[in-house]
N, C-alpha and C. Protein backbone atom coordinates (compact mmCIF):
# COMPACT_ATOMS: atom_id res chain seq x y z
N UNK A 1 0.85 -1.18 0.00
CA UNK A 1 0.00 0.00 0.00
C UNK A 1 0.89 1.25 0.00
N UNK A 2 1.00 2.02 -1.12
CA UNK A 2 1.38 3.12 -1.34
C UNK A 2 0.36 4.46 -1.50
N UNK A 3 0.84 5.24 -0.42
CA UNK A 3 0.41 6.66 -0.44
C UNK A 3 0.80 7.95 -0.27
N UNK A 4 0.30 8.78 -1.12
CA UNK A 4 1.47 9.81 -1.31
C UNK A 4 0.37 10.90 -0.56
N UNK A 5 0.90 11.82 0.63
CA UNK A 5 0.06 12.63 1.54
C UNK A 5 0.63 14.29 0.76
N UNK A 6 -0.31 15.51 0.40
CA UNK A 6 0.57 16.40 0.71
C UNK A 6 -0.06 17.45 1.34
N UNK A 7 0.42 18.12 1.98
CA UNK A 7 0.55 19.66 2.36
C UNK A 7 0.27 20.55 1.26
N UNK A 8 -0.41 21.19 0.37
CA UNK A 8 -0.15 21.92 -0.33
C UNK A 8 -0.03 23.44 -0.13
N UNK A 9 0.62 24.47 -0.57
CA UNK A 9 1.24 25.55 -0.73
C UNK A 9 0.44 26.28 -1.51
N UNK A 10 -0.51 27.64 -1.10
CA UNK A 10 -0.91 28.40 -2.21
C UNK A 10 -0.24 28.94 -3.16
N UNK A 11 1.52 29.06 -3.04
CA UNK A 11 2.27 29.00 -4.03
C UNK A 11 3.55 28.46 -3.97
N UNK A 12 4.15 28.56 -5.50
CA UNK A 12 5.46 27.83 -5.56
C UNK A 12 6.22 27.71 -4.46
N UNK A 13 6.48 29.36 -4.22
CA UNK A 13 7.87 30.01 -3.23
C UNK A 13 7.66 29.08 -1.95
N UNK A 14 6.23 29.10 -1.21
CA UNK A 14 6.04 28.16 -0.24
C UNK A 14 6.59 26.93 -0.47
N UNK A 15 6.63 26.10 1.16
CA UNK A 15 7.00 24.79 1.25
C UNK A 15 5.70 23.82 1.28
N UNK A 16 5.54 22.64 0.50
CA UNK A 16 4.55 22.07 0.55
C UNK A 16 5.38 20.71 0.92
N UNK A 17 4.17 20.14 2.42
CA UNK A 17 4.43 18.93 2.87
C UNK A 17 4.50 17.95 2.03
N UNK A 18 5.82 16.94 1.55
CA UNK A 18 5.24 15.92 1.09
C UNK A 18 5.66 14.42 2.08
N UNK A 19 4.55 13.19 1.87
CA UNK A 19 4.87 12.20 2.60
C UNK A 19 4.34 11.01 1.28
N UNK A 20 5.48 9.94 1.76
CA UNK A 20 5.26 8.57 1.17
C UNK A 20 4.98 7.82 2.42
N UNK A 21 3.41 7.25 2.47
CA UNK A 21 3.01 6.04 3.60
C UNK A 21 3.41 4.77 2.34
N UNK A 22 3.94 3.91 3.20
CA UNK A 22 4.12 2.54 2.44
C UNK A 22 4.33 1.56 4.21
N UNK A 23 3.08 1.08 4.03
CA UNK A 23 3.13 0.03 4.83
C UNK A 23 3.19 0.65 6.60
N UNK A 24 2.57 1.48 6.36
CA UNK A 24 2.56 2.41 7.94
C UNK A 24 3.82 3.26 8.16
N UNK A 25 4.66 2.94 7.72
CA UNK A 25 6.44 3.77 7.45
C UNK A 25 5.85 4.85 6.52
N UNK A 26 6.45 6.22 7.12
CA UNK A 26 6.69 7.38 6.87
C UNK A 26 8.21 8.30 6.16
N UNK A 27 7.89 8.68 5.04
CA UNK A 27 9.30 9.32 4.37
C UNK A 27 8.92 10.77 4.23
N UNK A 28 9.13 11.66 4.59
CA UNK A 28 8.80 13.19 4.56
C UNK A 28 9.98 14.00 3.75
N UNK A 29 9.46 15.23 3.09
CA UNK A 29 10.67 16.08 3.25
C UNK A 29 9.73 17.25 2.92
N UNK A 30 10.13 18.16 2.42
CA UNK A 30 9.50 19.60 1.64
C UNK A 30 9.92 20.00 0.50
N UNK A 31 9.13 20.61 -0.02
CA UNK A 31 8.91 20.69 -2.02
C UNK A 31 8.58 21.78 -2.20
N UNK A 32 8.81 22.48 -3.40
CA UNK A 32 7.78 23.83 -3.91
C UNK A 32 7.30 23.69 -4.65
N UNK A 33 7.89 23.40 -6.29
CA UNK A 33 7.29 23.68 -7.28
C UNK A 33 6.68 22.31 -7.59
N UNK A 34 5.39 23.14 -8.95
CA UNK A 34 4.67 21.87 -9.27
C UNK A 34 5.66 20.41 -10.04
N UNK A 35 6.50 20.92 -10.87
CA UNK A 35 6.98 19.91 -11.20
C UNK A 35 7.77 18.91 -10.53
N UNK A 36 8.66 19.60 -9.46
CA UNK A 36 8.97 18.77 -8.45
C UNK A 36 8.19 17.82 -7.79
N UNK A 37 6.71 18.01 -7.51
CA UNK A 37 6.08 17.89 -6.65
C UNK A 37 6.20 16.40 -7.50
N UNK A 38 5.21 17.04 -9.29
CA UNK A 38 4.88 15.68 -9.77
C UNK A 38 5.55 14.42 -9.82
N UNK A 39 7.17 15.14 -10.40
CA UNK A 39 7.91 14.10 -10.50
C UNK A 39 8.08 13.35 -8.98
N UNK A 40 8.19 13.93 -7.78
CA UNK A 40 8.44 12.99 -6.80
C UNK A 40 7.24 11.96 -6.95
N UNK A 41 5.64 12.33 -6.74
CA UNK A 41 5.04 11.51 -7.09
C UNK A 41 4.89 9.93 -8.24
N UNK A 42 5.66 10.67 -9.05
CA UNK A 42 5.55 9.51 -9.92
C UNK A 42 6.85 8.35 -9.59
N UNK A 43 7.74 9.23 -9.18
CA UNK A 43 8.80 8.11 -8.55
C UNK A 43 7.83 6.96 -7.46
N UNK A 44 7.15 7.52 -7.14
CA UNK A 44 6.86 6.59 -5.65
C UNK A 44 5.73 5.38 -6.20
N UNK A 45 5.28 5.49 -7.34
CA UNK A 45 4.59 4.96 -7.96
C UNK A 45 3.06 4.81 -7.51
N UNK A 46 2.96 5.89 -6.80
CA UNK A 46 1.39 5.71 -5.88
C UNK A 46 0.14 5.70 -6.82
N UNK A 47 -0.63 5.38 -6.69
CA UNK A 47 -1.80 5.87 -7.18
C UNK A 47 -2.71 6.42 -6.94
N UNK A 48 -3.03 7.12 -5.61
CA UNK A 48 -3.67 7.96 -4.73
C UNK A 48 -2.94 8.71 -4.09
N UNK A 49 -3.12 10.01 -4.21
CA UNK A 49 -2.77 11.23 -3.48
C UNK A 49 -3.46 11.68 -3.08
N UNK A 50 -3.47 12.33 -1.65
CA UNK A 50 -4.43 12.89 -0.79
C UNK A 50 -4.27 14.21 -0.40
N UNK A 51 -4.73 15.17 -1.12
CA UNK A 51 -4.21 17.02 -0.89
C UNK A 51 -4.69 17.75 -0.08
N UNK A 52 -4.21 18.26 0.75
CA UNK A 52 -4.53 19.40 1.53
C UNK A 52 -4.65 20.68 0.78
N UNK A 53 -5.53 20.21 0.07
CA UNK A 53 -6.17 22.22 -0.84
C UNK A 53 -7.82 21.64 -1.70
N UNK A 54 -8.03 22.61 -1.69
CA UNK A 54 -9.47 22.46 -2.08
C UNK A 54 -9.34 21.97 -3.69
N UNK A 55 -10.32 20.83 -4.04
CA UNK A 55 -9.93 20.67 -5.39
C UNK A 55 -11.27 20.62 -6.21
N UNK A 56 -12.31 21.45 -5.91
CA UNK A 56 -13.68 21.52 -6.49
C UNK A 56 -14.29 22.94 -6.14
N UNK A 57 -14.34 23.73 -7.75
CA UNK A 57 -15.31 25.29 -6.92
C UNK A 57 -16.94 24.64 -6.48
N UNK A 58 -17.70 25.80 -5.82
CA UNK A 58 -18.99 25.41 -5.38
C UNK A 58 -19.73 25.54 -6.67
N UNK A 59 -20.77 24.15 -6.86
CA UNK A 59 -21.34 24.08 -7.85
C UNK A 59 -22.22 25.47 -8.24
N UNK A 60 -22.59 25.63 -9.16
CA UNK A 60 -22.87 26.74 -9.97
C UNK A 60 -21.56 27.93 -10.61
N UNK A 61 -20.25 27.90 -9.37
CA UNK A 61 -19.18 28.79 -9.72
C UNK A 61 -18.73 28.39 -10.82
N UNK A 62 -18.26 28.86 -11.62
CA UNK A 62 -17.45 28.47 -12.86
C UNK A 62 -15.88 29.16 -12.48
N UNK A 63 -15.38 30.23 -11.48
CA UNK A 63 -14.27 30.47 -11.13
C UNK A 63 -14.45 31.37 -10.25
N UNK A 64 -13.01 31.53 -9.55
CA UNK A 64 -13.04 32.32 -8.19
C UNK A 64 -12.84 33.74 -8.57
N UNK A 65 -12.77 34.43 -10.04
CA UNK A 65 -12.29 35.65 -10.07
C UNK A 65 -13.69 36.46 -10.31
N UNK A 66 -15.22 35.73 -10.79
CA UNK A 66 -16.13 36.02 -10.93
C UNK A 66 -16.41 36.46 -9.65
N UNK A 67 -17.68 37.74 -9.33
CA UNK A 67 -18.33 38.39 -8.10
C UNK A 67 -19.84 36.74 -7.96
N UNK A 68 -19.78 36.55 -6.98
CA UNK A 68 -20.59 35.54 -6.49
C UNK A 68 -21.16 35.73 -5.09
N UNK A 69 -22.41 35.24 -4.66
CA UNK A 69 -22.67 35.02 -3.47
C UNK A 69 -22.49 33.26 -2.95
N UNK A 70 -22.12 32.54 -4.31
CA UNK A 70 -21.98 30.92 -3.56
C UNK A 70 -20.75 31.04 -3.34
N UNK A 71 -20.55 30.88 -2.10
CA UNK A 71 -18.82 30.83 -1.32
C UNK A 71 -19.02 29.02 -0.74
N UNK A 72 -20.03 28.27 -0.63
CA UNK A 72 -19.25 26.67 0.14
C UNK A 72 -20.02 26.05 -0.80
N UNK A 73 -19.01 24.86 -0.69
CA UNK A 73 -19.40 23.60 -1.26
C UNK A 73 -20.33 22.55 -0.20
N UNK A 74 -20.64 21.58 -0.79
CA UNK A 74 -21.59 20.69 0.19
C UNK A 74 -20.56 20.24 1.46
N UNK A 75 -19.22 20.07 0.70
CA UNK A 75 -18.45 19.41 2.03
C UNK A 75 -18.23 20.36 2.83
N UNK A 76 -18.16 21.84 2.54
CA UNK A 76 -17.87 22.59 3.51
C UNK A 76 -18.70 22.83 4.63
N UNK A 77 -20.34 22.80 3.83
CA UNK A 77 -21.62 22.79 4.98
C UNK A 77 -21.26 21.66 6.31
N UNK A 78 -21.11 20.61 4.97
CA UNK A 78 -20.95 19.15 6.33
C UNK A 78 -19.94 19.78 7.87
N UNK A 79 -18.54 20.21 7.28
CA UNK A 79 -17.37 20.29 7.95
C UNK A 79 -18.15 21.52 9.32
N UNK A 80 -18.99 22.34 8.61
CA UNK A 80 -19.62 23.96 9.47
C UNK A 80 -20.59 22.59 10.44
N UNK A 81 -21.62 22.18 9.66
CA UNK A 81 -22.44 21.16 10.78
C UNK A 81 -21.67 20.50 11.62
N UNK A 82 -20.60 20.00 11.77
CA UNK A 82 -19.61 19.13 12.57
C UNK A 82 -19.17 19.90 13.39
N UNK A 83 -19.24 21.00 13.20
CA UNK A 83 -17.96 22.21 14.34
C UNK A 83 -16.54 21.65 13.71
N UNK A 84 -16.10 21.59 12.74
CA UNK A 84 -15.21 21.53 12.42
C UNK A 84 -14.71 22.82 11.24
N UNK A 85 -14.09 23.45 12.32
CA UNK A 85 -13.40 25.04 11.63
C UNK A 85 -12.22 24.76 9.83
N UNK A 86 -12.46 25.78 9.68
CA UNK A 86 -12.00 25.78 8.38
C UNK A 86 -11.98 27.24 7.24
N UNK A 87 -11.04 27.11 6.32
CA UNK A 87 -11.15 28.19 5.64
C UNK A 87 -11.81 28.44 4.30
N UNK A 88 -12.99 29.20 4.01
CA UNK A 88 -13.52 28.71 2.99
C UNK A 88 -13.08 29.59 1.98
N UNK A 89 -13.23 28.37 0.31
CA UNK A 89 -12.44 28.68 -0.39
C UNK A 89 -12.41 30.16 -1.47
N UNK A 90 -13.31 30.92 -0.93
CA UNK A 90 -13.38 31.97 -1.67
C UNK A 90 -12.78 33.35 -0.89
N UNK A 91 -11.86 32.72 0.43
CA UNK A 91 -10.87 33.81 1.33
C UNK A 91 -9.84 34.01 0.88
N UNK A 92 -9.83 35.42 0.68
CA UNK A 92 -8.01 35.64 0.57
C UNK A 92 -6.99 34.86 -0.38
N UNK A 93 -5.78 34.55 0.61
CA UNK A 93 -5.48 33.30 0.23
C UNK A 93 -5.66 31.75 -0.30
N UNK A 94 -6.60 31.89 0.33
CA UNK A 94 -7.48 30.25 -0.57
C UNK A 94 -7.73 30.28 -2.07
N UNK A 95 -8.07 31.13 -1.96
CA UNK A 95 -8.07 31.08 -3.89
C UNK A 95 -7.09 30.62 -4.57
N UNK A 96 -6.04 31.37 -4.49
CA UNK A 96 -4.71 30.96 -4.96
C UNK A 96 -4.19 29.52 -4.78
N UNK A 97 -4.56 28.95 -3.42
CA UNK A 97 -4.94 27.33 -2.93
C UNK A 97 -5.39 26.77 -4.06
N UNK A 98 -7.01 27.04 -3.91
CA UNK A 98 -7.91 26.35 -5.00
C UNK A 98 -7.06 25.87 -6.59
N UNK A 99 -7.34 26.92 -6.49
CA UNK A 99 -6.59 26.95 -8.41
C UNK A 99 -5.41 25.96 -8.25
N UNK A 100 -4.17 26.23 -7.74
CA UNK A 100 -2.83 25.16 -7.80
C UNK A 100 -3.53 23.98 -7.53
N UNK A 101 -4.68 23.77 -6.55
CA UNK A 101 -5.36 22.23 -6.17
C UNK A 101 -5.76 21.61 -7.29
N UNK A 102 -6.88 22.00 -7.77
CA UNK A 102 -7.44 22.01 -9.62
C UNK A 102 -6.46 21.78 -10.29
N UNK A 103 -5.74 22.91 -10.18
CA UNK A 103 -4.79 22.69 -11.37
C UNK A 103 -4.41 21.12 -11.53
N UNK A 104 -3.95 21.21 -10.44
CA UNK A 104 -2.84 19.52 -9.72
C UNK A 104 -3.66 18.34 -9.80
N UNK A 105 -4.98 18.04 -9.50
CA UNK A 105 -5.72 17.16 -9.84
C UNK A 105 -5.79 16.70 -11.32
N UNK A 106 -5.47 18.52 -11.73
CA UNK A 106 -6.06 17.54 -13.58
C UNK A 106 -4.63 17.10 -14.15
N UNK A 107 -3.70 17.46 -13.26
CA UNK A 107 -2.38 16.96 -13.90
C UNK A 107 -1.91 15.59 -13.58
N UNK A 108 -2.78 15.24 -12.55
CA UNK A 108 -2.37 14.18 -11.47
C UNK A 108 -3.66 12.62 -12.64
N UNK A 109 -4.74 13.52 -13.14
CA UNK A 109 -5.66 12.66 -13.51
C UNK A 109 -4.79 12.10 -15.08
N UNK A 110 -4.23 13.07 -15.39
CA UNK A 110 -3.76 12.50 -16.54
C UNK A 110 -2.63 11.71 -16.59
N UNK A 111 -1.97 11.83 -15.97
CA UNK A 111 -0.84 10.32 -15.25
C UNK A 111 -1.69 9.12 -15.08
N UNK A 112 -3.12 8.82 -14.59
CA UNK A 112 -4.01 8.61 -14.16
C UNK A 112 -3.97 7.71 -12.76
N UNK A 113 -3.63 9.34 -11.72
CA UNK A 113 -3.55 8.65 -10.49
C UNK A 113 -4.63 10.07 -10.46
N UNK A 114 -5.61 9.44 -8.87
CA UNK A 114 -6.54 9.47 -8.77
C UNK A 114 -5.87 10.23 -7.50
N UNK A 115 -6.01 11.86 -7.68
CA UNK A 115 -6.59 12.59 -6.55
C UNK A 115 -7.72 13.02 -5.13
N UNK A 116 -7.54 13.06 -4.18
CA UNK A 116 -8.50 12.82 -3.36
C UNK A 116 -8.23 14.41 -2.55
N UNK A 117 -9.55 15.35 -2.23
CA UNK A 117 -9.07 16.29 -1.12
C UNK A 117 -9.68 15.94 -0.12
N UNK A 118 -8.17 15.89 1.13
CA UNK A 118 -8.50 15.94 2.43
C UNK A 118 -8.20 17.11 3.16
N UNK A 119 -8.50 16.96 4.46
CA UNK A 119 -8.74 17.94 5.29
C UNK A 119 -7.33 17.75 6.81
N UNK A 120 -5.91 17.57 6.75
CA UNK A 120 -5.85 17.35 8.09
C UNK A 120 -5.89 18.28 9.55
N UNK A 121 -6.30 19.23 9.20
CA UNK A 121 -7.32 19.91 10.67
C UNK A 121 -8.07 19.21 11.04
N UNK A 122 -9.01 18.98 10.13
CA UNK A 122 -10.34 18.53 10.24
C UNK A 122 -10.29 16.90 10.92
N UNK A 123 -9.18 16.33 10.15
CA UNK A 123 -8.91 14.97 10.45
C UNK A 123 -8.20 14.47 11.87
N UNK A 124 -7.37 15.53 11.93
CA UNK A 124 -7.04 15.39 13.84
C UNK A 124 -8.15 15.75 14.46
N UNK A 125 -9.12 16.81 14.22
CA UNK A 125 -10.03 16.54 15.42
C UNK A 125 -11.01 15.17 15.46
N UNK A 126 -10.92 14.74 14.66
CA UNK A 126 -11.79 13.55 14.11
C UNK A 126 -11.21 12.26 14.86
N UNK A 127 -9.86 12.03 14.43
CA UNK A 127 -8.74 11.48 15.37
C UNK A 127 -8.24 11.43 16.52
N UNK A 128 -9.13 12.71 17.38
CA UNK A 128 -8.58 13.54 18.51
C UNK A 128 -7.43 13.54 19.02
N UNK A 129 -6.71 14.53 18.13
CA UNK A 129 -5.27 14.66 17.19
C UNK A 129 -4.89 15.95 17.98
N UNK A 130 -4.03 16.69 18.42
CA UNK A 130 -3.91 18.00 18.31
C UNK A 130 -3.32 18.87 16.68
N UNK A 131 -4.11 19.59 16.77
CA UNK A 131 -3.55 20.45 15.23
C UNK A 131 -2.42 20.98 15.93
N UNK A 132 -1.43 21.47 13.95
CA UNK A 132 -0.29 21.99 15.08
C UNK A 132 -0.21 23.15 15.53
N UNK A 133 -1.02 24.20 15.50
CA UNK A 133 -1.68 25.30 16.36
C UNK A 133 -1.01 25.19 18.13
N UNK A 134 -1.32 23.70 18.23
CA UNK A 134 -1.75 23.33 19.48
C UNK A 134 -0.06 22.54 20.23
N UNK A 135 1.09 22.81 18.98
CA UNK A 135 2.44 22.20 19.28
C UNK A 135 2.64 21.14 18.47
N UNK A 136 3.41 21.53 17.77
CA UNK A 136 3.87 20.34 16.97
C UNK A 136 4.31 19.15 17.37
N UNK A 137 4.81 18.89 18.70
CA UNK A 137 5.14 17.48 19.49
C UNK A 137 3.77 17.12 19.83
N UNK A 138 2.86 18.04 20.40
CA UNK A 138 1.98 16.99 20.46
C UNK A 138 1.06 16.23 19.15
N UNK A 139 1.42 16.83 18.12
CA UNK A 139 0.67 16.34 17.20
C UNK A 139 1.45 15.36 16.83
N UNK A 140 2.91 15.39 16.43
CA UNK A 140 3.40 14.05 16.27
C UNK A 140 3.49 13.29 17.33
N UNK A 141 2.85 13.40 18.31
CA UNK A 141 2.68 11.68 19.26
C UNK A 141 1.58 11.74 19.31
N UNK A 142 0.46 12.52 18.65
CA UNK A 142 -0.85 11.57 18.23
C UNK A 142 -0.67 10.92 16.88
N UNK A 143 -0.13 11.34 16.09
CA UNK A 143 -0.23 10.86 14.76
C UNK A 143 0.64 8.80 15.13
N UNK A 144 1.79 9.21 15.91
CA UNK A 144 2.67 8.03 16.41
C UNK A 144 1.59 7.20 17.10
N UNK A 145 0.65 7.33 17.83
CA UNK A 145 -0.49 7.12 18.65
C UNK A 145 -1.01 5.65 17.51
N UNK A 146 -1.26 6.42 16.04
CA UNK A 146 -1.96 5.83 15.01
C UNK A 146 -1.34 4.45 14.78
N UNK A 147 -0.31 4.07 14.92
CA UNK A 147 1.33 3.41 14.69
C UNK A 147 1.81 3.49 13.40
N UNK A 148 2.37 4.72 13.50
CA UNK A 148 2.81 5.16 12.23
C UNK A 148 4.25 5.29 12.48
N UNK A 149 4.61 4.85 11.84
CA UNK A 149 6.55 4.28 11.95
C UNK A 149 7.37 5.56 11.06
N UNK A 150 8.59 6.21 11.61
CA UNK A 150 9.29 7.49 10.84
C UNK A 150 8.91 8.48 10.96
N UNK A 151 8.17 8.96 12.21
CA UNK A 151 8.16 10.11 12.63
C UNK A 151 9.20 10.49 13.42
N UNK A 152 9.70 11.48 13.21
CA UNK A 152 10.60 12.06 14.30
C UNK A 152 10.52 13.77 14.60
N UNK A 153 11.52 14.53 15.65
CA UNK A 153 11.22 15.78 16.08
C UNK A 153 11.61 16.62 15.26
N UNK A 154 12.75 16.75 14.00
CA UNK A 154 12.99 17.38 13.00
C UNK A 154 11.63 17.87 11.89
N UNK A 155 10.57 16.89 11.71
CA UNK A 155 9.60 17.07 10.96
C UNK A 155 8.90 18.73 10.98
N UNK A 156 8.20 18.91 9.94
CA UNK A 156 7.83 20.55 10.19
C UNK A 156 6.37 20.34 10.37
N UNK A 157 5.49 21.47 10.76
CA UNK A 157 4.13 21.16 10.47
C UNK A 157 3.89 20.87 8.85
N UNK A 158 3.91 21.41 7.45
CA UNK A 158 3.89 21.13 6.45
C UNK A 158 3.82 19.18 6.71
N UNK A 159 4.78 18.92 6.89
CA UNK A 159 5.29 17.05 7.01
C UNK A 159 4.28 16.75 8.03
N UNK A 160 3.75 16.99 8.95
CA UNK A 160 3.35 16.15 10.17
C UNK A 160 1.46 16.38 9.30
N UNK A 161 1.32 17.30 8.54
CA UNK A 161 -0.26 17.33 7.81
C UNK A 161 -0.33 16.42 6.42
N UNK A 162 0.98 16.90 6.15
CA UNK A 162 1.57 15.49 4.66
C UNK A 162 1.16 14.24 5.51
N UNK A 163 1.59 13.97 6.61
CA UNK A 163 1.63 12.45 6.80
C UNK A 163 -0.15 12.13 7.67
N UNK A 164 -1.05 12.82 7.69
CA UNK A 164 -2.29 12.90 8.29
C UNK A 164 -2.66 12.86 7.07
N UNK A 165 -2.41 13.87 6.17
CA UNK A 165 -3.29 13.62 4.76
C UNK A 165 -2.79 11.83 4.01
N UNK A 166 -1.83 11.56 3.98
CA UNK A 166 -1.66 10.31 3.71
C UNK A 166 -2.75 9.08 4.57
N UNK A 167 -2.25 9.23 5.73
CA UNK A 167 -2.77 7.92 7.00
C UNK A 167 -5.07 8.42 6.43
N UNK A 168 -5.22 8.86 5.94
CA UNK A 168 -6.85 9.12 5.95
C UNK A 168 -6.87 8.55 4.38
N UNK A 169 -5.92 8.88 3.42
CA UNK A 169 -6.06 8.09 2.18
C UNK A 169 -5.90 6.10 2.83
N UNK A 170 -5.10 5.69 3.20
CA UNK A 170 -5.10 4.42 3.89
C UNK A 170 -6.34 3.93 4.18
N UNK A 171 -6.67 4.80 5.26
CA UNK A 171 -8.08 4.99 5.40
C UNK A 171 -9.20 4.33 4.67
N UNK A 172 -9.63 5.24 3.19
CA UNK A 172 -9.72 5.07 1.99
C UNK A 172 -9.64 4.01 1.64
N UNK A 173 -8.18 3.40 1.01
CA UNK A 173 -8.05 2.40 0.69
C UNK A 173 -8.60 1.35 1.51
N UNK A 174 -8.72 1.31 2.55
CA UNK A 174 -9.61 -0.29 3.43
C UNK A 174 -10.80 -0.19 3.52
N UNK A 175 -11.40 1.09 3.41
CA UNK A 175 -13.03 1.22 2.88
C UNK A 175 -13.14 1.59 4.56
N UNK A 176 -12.13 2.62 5.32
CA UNK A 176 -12.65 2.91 6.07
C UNK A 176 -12.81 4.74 6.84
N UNK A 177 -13.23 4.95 5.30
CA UNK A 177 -12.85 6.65 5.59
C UNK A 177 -14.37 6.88 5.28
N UNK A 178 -14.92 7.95 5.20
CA UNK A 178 -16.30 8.45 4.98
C UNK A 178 -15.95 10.19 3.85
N UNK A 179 -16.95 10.50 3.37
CA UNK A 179 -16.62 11.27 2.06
C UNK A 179 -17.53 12.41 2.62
N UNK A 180 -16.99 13.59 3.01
CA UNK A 180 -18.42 14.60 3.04
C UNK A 180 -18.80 15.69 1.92
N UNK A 181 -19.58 15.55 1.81
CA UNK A 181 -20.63 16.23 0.67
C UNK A 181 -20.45 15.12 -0.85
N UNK A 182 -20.66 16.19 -1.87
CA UNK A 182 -20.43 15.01 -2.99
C UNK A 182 -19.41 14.17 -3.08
N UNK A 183 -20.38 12.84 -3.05
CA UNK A 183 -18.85 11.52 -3.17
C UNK A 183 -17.95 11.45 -4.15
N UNK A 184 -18.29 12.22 -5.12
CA UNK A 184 -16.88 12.37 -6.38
C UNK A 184 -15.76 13.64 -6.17
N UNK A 185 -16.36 14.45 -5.32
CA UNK A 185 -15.52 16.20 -4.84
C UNK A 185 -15.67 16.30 -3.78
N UNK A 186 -16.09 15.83 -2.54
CA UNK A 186 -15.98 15.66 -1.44
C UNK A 186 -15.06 15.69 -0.45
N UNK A 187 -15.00 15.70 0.93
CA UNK A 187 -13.65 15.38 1.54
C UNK A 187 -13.34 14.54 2.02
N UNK A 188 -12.37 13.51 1.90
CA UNK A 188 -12.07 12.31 2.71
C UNK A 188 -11.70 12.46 4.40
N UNK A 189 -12.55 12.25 4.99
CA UNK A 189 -12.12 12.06 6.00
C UNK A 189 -12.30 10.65 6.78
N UNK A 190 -11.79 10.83 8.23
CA UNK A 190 -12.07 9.55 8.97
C UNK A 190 -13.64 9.48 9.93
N UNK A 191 -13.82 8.08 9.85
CA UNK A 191 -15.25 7.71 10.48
C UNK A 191 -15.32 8.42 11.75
N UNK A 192 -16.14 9.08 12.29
CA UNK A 192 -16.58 9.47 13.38
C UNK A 192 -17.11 11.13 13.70
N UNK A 193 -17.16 11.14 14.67
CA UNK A 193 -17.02 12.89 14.97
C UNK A 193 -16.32 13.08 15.48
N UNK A 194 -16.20 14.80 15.50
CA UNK A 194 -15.37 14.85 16.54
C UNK A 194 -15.78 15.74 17.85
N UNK A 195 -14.97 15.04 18.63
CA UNK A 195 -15.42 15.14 20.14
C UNK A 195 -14.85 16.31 21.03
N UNK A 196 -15.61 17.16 21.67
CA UNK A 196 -15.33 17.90 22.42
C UNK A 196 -14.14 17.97 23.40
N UNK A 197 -14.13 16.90 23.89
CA UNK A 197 -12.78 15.98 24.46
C UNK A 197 -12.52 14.98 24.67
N UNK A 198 -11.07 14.95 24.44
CA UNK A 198 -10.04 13.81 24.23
C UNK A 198 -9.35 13.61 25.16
C-alpha cells in the first residue's frame, strides 16, 4: 500500500508537505514547485494522493475571479455542521490554494492517479489529534499514537499534515474513511465525529 500525503502551498515560493506512507512507514521532506512535486510523485509509484487544498469550486461557480454570493461547497456545509473550523475557499489566500489544487488534480488525472481532497485539521479533530496550532510534538505523538513508523522531532508542520493527509487516504483504501458532501468532490475524511474531548 502506497500513499502519497501532501501539504499543499498556495504558491510555488512556499514549502509544501510531502509524505510517502508505504506500509505504515513514513518518508517526509518539503517541495515547492509543481513539477517537483509531480515528478516525486511519480517516482513513488502511488496511485492515490491525498491534498490538503481544495480541489472543487462550489457548484454553480465556474471560477473564483467572478463576483458571487456561492462561497461553500456541500463538504464545507458538512465540515460547518460538525464544528469543524476551516477556511472557505473563496478567502483571501485560498483562492490561490484552490486553483494550484485544480490545477494539480487535472495533472495528477492524466498520469491517471486518482486525486482525493482531504482535510488534516479537520482529520485530527476527528482522530482527537492535536492540530499543530496546538504544538507540533503533540501532534506528532498523536499521529505516532496511530502506529505510524518514521516520525521524528525534526519534521515541520507542512510534514506532520503530509503524513495525516496520507494515514486518511489508507483509510480510503480499506473502505474505512467516509466522504463529506459530494462523493466524487468531497472530503475524505475519517469515520466518526469529533469530540469535544479527548
Amino acid at each position: 500500500m502506497t500513499i502519497v500525503g501532501l501539504d499543499l502551498a498556495g504558491v510555488e515560493t512556499r514549502p509544501t508537505g510531502f509524505c510517502l506512507l508505504e506500509n505504515m512507514k513514513v518518508t517526509t521532506c518539503l517541495i515547492y514547485d509543481d513539477k517537483t512535486i509531480l515528478e516525486s510523485i511519480k517516482q513513488t509509484n502511488a496511485k492515490i494522493v491525498c491534498i490538503d487544498a481544495p480541489l472543487s469550486l462550489p457548484p454553480g461557480r465556474k471560477s473564483l475571479e467572478e463576483k458571487s454570493n456561492i462561497h461553500l461547497r456541500d463538504c464545507d456545509r458538512e465540515l460547518l455542521k460538525r464544528g469543524i473550523r476551516f477556511f472557505p475557499i473563496t478567502l483571501g489566500p485560498m483562492r490561490k490554494l484552490t486553483v494550484r489544487g485544480i490545477n494539480l488534480k487535472r495533472l495528477l488525472k492524466e498520469l491517471d492517479i486518482i486525486a482525493l481532497e482531504t482535510y488534516p485539521g479537520g482529520a485530527q479533530d476527528v482522530l482527537c489529534i492535536s492540530r499543530k496550532q496546538k504544538g507540533l510534538q503533540n501532534l506528532a505523538e498523536g499521529l505516532k499514537k496511530l502506529d505510524i513508523v518514521g516520525i521524528n522531532d525534526e519534521m515541520s508542520d507542512h510534514e506532520l499534515d503530509a503524513i495525516t493527509c496520507a494515514y486518511v487516504g489508507k483509510l480510503f483504501l480499506e473502505g474505512k474513511a467516509v466522504i463529506y458532501g459530494d462523493p466524487c468532490e468531497g472530503i475524505v475524511m475519517p469515520p466518526g465525529e469529533k469530540r469535544k474531548k479527548c
